[in-house]
C-alpha atoms as a PDB file:
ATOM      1  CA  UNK A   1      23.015 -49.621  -0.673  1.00  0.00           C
ATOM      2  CA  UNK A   2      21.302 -52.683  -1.415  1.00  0.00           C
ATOM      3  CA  UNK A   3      19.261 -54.828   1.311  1.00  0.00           C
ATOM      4  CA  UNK A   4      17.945 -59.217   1.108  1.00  0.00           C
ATOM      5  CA  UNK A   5      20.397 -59.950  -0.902  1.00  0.00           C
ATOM      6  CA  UNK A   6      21.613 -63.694  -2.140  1.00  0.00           C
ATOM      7  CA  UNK A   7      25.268 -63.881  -1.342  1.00  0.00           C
ATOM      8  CA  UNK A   8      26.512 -67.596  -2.235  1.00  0.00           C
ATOM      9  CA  UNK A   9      29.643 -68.800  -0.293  1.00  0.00           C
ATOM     10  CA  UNK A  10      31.405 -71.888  -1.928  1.00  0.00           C
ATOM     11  CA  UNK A  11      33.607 -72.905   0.862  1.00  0.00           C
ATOM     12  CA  UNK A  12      35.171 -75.989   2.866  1.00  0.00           C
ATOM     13  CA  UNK A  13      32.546 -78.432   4.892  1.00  0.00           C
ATOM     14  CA  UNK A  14      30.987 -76.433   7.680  1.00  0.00           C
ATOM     15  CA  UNK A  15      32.728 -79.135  10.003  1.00  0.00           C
ATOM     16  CA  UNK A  16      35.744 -77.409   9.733  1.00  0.00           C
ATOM     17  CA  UNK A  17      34.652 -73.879  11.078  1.00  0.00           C
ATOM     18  CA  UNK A  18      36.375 -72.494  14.304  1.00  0.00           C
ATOM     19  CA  UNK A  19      33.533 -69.994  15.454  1.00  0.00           C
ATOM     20  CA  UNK A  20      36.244 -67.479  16.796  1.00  0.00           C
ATOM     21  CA  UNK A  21      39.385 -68.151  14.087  1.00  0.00           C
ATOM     22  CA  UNK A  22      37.203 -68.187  10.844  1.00  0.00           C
ATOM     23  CA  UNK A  23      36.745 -65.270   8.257  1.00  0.00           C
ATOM     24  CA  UNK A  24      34.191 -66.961   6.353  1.00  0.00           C
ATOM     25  CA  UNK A  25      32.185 -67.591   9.541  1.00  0.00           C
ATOM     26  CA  UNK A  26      32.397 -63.856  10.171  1.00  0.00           C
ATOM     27  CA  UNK A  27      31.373 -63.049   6.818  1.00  0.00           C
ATOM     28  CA  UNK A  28      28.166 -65.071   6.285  1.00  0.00           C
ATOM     29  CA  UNK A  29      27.606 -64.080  10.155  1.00  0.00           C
ATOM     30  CA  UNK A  30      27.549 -60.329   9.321  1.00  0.00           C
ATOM     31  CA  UNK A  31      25.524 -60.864   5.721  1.00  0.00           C
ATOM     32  CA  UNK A  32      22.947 -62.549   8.209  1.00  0.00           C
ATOM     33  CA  UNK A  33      23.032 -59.949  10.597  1.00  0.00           C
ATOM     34  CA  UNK A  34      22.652 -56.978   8.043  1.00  0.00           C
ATOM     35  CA  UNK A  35      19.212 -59.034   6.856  1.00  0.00           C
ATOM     36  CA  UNK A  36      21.166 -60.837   3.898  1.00  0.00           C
ATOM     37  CA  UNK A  37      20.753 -64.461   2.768  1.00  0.00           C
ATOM     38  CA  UNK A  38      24.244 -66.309   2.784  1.00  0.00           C
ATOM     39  CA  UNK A  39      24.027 -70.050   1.179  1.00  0.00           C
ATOM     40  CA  UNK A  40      26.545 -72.491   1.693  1.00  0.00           C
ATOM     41  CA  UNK A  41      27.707 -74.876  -0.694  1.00  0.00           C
ATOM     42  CA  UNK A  42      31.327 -76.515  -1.853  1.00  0.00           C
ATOM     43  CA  UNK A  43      33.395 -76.815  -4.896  1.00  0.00           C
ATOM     44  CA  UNK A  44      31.473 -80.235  -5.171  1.00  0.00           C
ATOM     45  CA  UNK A  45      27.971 -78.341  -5.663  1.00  0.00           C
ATOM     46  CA  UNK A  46      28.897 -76.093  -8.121  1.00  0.00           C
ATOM     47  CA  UNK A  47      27.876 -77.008 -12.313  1.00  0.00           C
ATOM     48  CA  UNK A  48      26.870 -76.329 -15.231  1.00  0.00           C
ATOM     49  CA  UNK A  49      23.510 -77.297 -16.986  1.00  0.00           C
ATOM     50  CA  UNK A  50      23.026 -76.063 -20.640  1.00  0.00           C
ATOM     51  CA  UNK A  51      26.279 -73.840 -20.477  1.00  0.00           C
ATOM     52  CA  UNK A  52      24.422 -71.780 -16.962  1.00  0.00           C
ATOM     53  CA  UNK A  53      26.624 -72.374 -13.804  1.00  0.00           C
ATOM     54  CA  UNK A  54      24.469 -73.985 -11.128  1.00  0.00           C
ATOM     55  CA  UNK A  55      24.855 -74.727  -7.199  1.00  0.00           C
ATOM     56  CA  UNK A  56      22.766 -76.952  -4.923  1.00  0.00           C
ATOM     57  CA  UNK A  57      23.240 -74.850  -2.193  1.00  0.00           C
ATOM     58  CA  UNK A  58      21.580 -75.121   1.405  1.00  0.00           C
ATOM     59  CA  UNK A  59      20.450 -71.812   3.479  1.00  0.00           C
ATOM     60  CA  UNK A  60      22.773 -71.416   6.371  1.00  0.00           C
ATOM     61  CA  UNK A  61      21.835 -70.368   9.812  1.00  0.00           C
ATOM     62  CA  UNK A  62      24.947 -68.487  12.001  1.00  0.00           C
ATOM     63  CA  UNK A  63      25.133 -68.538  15.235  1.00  0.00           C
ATOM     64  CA  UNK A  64      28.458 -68.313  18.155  1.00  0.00           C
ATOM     65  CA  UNK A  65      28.064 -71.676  18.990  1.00  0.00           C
ATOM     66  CA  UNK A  66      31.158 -73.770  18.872  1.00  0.00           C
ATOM     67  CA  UNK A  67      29.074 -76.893  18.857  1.00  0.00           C
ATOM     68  CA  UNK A  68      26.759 -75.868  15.779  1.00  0.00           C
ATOM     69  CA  UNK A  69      27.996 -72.587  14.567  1.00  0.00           C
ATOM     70  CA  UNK A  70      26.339 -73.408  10.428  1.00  0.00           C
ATOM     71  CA  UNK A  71      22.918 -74.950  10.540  1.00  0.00           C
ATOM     72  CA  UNK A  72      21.999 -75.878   7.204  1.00  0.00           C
ATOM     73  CA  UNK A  73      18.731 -75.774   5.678  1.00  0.00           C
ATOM     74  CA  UNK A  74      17.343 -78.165   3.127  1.00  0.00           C
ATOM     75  CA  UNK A  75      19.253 -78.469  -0.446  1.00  0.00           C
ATOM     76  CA  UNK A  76      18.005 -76.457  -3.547  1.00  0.00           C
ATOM     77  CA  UNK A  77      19.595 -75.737  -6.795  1.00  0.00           C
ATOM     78  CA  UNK A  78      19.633 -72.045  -8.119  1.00  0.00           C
ATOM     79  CA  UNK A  79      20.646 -70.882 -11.198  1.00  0.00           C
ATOM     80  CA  UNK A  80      24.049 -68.924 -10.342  1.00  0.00           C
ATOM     81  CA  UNK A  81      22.911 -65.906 -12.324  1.00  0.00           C
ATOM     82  CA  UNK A  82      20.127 -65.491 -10.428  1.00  0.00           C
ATOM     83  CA  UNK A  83      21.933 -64.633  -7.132  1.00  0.00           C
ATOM     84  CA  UNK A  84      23.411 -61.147  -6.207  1.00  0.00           C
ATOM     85  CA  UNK A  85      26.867 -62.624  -5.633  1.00  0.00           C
ATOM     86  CA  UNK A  86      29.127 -65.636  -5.214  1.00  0.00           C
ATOM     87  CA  UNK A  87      32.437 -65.535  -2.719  1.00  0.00           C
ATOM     88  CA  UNK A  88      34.570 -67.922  -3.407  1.00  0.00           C
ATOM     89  CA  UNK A  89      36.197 -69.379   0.168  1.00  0.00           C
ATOM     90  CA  UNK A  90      37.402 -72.339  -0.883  1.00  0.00           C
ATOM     91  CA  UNK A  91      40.748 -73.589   1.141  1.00  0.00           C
ATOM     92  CA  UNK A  92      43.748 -73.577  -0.706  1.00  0.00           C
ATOM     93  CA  UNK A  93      46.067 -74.872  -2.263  1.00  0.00           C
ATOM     94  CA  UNK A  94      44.669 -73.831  -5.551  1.00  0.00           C
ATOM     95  CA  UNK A  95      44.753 -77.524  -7.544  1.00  0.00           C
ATOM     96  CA  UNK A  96      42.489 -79.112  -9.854  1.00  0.00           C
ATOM     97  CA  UNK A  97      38.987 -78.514  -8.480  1.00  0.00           C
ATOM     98  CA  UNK A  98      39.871 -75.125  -7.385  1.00  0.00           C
ATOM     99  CA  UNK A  99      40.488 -74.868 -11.480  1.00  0.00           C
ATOM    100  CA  UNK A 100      37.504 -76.135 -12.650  1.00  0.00           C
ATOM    101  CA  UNK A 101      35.826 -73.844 -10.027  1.00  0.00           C
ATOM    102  CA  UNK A 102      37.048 -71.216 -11.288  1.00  0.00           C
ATOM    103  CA  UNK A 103      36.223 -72.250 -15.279  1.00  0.00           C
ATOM    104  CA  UNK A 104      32.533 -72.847 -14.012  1.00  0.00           C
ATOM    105  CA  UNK A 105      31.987 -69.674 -12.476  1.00  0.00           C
ATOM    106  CA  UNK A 106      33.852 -67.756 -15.519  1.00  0.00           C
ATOM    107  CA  UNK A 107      30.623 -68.167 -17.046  1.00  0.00           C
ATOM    108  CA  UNK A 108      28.939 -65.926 -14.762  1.00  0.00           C
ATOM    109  CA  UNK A 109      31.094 -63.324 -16.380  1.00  0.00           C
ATOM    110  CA  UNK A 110      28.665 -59.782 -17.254  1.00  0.00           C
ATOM    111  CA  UNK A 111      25.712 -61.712 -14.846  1.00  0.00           C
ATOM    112  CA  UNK A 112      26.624 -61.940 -11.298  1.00  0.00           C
ATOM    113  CA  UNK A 113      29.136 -60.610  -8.867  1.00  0.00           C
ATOM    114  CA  UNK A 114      32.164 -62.982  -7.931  1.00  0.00           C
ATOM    115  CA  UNK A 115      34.647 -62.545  -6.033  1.00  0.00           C
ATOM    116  CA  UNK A 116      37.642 -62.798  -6.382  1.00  0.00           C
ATOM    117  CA  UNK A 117      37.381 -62.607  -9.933  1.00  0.00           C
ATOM    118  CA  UNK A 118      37.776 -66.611 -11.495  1.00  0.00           C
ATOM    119  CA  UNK A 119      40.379 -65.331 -13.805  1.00  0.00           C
ATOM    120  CA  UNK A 120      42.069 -63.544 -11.442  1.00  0.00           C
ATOM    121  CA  UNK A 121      42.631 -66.464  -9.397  1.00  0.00           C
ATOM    122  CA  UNK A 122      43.620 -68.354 -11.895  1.00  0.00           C
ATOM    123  CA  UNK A 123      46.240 -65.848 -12.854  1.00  0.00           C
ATOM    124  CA  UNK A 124      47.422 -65.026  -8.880  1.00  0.00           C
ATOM    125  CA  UNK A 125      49.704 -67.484  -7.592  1.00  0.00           C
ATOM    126  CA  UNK A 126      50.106 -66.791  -4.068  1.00  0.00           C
ATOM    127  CA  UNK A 127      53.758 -66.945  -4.200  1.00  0.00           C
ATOM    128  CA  UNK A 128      54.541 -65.947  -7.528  1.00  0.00           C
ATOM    129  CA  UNK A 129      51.977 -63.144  -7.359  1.00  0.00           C
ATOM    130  CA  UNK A 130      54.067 -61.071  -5.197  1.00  0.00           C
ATOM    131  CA  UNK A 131      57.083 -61.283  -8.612  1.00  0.00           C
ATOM    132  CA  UNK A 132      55.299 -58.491  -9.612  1.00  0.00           C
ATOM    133  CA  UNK A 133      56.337 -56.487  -7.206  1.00  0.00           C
ATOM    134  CA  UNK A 134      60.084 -57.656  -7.098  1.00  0.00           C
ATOM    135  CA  UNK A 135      60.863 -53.805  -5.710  1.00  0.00           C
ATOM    136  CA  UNK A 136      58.694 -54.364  -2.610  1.00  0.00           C
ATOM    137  CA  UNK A 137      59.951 -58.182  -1.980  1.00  0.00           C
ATOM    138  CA  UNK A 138      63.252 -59.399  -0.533  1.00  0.00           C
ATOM    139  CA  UNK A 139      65.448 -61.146  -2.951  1.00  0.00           C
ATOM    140  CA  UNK A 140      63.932 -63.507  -4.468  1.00  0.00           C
ATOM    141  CA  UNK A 141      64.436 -66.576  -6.247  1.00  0.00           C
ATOM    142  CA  UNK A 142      62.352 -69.076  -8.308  1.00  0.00           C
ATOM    143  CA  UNK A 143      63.852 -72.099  -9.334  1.00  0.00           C
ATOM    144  CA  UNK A 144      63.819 -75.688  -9.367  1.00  0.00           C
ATOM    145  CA  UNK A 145      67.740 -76.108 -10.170  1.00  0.00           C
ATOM    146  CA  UNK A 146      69.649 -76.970  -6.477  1.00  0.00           C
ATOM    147  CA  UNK A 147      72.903 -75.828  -7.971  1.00  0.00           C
ATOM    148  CA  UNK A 148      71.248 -71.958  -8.287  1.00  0.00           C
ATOM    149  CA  UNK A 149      69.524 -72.376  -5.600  1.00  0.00           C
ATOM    150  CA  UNK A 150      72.422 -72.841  -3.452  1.00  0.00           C
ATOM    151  CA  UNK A 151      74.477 -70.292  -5.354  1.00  0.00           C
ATOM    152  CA  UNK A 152      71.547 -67.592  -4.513  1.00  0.00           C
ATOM    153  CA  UNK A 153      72.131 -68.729  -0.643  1.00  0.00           C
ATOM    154  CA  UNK A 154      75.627 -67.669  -0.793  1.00  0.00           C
ATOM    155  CA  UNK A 155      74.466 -63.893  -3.144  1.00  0.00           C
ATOM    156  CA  UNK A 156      72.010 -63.368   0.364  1.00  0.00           C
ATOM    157  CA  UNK A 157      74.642 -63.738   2.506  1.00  0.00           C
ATOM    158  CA  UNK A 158      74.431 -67.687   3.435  1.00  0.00           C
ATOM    159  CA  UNK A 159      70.777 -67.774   4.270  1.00  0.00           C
ATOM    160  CA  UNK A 160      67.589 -68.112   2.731  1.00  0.00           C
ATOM    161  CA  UNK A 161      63.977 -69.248   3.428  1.00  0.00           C
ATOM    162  CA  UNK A 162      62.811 -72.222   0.662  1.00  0.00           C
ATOM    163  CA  UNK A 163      58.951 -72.789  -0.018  1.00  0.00           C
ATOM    164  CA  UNK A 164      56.633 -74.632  -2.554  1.00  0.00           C
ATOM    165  CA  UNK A 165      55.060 -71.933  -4.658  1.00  0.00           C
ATOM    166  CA  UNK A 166      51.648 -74.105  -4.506  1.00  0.00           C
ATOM    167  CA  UNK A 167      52.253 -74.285  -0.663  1.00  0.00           C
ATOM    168  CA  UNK A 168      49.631 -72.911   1.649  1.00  0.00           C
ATOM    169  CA  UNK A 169      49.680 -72.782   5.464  1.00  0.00           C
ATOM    170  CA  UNK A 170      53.129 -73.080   6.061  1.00  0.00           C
ATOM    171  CA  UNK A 171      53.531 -76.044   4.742  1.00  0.00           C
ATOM    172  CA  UNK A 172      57.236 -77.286   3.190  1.00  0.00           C
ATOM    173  CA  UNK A 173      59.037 -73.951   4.725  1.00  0.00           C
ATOM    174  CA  UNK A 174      62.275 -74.635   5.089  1.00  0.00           C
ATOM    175  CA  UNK A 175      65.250 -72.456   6.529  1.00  0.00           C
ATOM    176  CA  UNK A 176      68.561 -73.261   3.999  1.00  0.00           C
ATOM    177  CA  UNK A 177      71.608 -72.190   5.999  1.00  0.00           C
ATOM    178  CA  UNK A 178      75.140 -72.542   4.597  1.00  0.00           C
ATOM    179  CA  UNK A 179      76.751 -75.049   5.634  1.00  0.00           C
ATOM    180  CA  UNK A 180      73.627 -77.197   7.469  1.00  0.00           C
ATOM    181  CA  UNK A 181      73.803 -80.637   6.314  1.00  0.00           C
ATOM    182  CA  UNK A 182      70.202 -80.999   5.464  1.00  0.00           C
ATOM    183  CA  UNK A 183      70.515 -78.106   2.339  1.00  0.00           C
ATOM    184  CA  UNK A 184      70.479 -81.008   0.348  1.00  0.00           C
ATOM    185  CA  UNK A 185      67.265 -82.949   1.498  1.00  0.00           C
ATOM    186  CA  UNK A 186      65.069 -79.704   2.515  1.00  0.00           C
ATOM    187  CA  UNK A 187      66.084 -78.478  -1.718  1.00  0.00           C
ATOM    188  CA  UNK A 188      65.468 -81.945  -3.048  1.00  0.00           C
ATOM    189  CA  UNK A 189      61.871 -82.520  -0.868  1.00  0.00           C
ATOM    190  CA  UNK A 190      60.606 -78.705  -1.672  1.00  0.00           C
ATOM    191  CA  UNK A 191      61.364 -78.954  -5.612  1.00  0.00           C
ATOM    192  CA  UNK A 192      60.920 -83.122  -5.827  1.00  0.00           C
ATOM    193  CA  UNK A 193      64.296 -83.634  -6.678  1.00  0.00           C
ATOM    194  CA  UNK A 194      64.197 -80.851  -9.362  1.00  0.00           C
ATOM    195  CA  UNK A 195      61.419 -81.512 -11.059  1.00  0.00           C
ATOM    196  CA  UNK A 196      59.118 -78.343  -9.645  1.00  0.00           C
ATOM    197  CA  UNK A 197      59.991 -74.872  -9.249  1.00  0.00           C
ATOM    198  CA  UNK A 198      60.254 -73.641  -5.826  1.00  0.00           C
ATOM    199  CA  UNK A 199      60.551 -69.831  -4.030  1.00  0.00           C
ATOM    200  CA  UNK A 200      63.546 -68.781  -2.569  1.00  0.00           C
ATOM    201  CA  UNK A 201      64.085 -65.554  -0.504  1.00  0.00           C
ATOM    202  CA  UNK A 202      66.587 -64.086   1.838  1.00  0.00           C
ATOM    203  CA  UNK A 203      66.244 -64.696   5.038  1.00  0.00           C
ATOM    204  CA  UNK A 204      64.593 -61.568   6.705  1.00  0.00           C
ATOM    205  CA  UNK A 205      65.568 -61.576  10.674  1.00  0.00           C
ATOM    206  CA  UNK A 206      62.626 -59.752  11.269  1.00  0.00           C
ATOM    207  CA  UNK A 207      60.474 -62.893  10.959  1.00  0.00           C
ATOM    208  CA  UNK A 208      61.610 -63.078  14.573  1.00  0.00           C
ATOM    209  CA  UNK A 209      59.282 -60.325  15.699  1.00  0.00           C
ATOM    210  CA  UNK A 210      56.728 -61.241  13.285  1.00  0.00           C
ATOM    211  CA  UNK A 211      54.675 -61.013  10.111  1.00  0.00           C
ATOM    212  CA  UNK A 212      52.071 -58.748   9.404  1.00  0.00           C
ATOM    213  CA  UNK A 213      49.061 -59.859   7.632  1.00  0.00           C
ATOM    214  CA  UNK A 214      47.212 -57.050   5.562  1.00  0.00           C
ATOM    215  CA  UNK A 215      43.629 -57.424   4.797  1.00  0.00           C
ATOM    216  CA  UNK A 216      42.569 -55.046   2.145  1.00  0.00           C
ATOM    217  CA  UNK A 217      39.307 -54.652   0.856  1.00  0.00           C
ATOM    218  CA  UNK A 218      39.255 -53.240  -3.012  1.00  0.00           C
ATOM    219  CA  UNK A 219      42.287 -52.038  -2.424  1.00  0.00           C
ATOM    220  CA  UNK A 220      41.989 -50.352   0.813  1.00  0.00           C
ATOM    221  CA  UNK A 221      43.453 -51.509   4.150  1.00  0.00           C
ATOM    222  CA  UNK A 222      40.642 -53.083   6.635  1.00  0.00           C
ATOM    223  CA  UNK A 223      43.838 -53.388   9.240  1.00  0.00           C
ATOM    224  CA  UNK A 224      46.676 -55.729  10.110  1.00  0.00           C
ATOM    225  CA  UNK A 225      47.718 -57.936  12.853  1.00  0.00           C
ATOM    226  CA  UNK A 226      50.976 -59.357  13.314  1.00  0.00           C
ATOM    227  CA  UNK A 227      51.307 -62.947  13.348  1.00  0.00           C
ATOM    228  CA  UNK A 228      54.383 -63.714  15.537  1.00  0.00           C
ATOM    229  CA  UNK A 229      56.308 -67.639  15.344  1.00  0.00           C
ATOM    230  CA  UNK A 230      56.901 -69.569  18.292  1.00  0.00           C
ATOM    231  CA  UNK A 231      60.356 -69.455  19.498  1.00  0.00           C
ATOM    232  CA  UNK A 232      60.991 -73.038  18.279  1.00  0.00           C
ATOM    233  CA  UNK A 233      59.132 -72.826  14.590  1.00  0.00           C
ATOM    234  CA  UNK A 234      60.371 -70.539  11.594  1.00  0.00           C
ATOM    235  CA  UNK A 235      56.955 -69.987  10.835  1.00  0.00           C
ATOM    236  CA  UNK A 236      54.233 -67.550  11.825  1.00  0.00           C
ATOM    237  CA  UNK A 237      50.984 -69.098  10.569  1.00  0.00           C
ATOM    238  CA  UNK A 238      48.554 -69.576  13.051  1.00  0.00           C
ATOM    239  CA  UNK A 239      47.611 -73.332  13.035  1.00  0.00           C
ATOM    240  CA  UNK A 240      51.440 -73.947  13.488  1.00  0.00           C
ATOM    241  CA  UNK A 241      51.061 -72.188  16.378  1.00  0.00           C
ATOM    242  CA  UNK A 242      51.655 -68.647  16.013  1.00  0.00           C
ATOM    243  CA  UNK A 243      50.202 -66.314  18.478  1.00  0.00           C
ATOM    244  CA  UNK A 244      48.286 -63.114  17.378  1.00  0.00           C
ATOM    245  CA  UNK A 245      49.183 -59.287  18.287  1.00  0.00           C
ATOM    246  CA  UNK A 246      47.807 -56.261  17.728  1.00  0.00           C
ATOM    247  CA  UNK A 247      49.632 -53.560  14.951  1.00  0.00           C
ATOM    248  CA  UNK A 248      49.455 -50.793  12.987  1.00  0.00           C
ATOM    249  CA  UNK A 249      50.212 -49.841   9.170  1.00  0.00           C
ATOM    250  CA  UNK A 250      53.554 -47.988   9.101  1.00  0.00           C
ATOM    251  CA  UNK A 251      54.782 -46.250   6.167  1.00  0.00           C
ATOM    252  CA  UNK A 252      56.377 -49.029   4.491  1.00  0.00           C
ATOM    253  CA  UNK A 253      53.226 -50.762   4.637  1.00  0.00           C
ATOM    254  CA  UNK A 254      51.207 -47.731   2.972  1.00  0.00           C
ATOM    255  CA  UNK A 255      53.819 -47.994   0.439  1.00  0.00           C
ATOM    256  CA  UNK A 256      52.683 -51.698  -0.361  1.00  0.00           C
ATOM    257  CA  UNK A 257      49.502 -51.041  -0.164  1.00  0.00           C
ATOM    258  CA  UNK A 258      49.673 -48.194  -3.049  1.00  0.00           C
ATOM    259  CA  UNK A 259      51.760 -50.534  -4.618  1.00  0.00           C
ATOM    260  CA  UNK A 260      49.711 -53.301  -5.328  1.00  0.00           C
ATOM    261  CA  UNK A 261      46.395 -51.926  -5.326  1.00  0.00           C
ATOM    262  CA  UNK A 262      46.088 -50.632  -8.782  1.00  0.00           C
ATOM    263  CA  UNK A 263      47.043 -54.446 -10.562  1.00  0.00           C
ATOM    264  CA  UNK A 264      44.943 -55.915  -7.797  1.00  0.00           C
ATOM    265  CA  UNK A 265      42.158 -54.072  -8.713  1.00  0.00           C
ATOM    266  CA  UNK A 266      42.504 -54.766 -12.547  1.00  0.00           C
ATOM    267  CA  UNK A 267      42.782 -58.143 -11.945  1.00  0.00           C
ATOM    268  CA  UNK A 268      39.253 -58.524  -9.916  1.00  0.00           C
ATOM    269  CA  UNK A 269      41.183 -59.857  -6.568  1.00  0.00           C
ATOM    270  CA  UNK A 270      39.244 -57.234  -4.222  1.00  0.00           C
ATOM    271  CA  UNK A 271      39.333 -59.489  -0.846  1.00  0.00           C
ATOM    272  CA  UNK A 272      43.209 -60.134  -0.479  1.00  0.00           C
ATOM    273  CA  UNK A 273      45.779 -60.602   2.026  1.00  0.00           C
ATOM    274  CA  UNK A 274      49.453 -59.172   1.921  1.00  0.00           C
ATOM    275  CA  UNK A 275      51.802 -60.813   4.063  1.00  0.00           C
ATOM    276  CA  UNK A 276      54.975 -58.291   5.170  1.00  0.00           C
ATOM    277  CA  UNK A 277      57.842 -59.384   6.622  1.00  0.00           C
ATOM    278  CA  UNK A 278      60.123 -56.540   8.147  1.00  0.00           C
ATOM    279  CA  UNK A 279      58.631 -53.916   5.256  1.00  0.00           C
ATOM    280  CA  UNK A 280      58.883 -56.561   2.300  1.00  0.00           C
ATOM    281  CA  UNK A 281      55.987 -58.230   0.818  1.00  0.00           C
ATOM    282  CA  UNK A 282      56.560 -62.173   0.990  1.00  0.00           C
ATOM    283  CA  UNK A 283      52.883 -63.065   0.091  1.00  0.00           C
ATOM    284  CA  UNK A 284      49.667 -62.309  -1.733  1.00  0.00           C
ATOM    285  CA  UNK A 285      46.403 -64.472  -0.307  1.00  0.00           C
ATOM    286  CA  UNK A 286      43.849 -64.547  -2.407  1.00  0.00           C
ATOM    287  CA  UNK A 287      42.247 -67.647  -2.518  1.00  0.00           C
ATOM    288  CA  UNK A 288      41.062 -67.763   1.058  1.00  0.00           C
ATOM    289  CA  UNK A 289      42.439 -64.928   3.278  1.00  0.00           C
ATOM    290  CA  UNK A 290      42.083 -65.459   6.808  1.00  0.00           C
ATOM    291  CA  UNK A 291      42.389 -63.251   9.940  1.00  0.00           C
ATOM    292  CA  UNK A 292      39.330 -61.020   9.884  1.00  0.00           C
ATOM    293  CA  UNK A 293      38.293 -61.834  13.218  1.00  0.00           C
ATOM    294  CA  UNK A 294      41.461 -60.935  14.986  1.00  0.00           C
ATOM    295  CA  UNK A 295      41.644 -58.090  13.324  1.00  0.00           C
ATOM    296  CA  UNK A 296      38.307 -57.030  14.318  1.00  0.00           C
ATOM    297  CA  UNK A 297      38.646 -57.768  18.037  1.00  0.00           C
ATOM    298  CA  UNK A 298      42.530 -56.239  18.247  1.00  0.00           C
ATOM    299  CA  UNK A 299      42.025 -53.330  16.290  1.00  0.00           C
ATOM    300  CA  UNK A 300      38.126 -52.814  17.941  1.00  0.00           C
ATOM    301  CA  UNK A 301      36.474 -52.520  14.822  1.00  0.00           C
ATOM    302  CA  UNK A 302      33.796 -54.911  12.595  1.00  0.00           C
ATOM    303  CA  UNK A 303      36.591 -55.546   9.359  1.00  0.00           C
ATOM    304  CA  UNK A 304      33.910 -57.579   8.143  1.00  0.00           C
ATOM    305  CA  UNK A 305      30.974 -55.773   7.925  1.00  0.00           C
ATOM    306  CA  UNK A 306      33.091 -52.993   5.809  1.00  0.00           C
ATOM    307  CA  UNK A 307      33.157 -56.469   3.286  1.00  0.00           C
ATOM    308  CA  UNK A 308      29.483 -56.839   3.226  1.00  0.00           C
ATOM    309  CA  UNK A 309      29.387 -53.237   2.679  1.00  0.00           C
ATOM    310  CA  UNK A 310      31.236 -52.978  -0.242  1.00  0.00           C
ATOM    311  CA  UNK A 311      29.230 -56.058  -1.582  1.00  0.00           C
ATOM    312  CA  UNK A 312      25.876 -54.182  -1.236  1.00  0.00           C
ATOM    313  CA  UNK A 313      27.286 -51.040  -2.882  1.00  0.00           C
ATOM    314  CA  UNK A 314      28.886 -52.814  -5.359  1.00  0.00           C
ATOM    315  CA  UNK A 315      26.660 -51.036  -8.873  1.00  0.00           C
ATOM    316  CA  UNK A 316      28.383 -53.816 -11.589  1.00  0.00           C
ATOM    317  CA  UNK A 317      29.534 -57.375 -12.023  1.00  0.00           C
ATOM    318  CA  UNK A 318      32.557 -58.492 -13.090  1.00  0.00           C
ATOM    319  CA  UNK A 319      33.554 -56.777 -16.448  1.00  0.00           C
END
């Protein structure tokens, strides 16, 4: 096990950090606490100079403190290779600068420790990810053509759940029910009138009760809560106003879980989130995965610090 090391986190504007709701918080919280240095820096801060990927990055102080959770020391530029590793926490959705992110920090390739893995994330849609899996998922279509669209409505038994595969959040999740006037707009808004493909699944009534959000850690399950929709909203995600509950991994999950973790693992995506819906993968987060610290304080265990830990036995760098 390795101790001091450098572990740079590219993430969103430390404004934006809800002390109690935020896995990246926890993370560079528990590097700090386990005598690690975690720098902070965004998408913005990250370069290249002579072919080497740079950061300006700024030392960050943690601390439970709603008011000033991330105190920020004074800029400095390191040389990327230099560090022990980079996490990449930038937000989705995965667009433009998230690419060239991920093109930067390619170059870091056989040096330093990234994670996820640049070309993994390039390669992982978060919805179209889960395609590999089709076994696992509900039915499932992808398609930017209303008239299959609605033919695949009527196939799943007049109802279906419509989403932007670039979506993130929630956002553009719309139920399609046969024979609800607004089919029309809520197929023409999610796919701009046809012009972008768009993910279509059976409606699973278990969304009712909830969906489960799996955090695994190279492959193995840190835990799972269950994410559960207001009574008024189809969907579950948290900032929408889902409320949080304590679960456990059944078999069906375990199933998933040895599923996916072999092509997970080849592709470098090591910190991911499944999202199960009545047994069926929907989802795989791995651009920003979020949940850690419910986890921790439902389940009664530090999730996080089992992250660090794998960092700091981690022997090799991306091959």
């Amino acid at each position: 096990m390795r101790s001091g090391l450098r572990i740079v986190f590219v993430m969103d504007p430390v404004d934006t950090v809800i002390v109690d709701e935020d896995t990246t918080f926890a993370l560079m919280l528990e590097a700090q606490n386990r005598g690690h240095r975690a720098d902070f820096c965004t998408y913005r801060n990250v370069g290249l100079k002579d072919g080497r990927p740079f950061a300006s990055v700024r030392r960050a102080t943690l601390q439970r403190d709603p008011d000033a959770p991330v105190v920020l020391a004074d800029p400095e530029t390191v040389d990327l290779a230099e560090v022990d590793a980079v996490f990449i926490r930038k937000d989705p959705p995965f667009d433009a600068d998230y690419l060239w992110l991920t093109l930067i920090l390619e170059r870091l390739r056989g040096a330093t420790l990234v994670l996820n893995d640049p070309r993994g994330l390039r390669d992982a849609n978060e919805k179209l990810y889960a395609c590999h899996f089709p076994a696992l998922m509900p039915p499932t279509l992808v398609s930017a053509d209303a008239t299959a669209i609605k033919a695949f409505m009527e196939e799943v038994g007049g109802k279906a759940v419509i989403k932007p595969v670039d979506g993130h959040g929630g956002a553009g999740i719309f139920a399609l029910v046969e024979g609800d006037k607004n089919v029309n707009a809520a197929i023409e808004t999610v796919t701009a009138e046809g012009r972008r493909v768009a993910m279509v699944q059976a409606y699973l009534p278990e969304v009712a009760l909830g969906d489960k959000r799996i955090l695994l850690m190279a492959g193995a399950p840190l835990g799972a809560i269950l994410r559960v929709p207001r009574g008024d909203d189809l969907r579950s995600n948290i900032h929408v106003g889902g409320t949080v509950e304590a679960t456990a991994l059944d078999a069906a999950d375990q199933r998933i879980i040895e599923a996916v973790a072999p092509r997970l693992g080849a592709d470098g995506l090591h910190f991911v989130g499944l999202d199960v819906i009545g047994g069926r993968l929907t989802e795989v987060n791995v651009t920003s995965p979020t949940g850690i610290q419910q986890m921790s304080r439902l389940g009664g265990s530090n999730c996080e610090a089992r992250v660090i830990e794998w960092i700091e036995t981690r022997e090799s760098v991306n091959p």
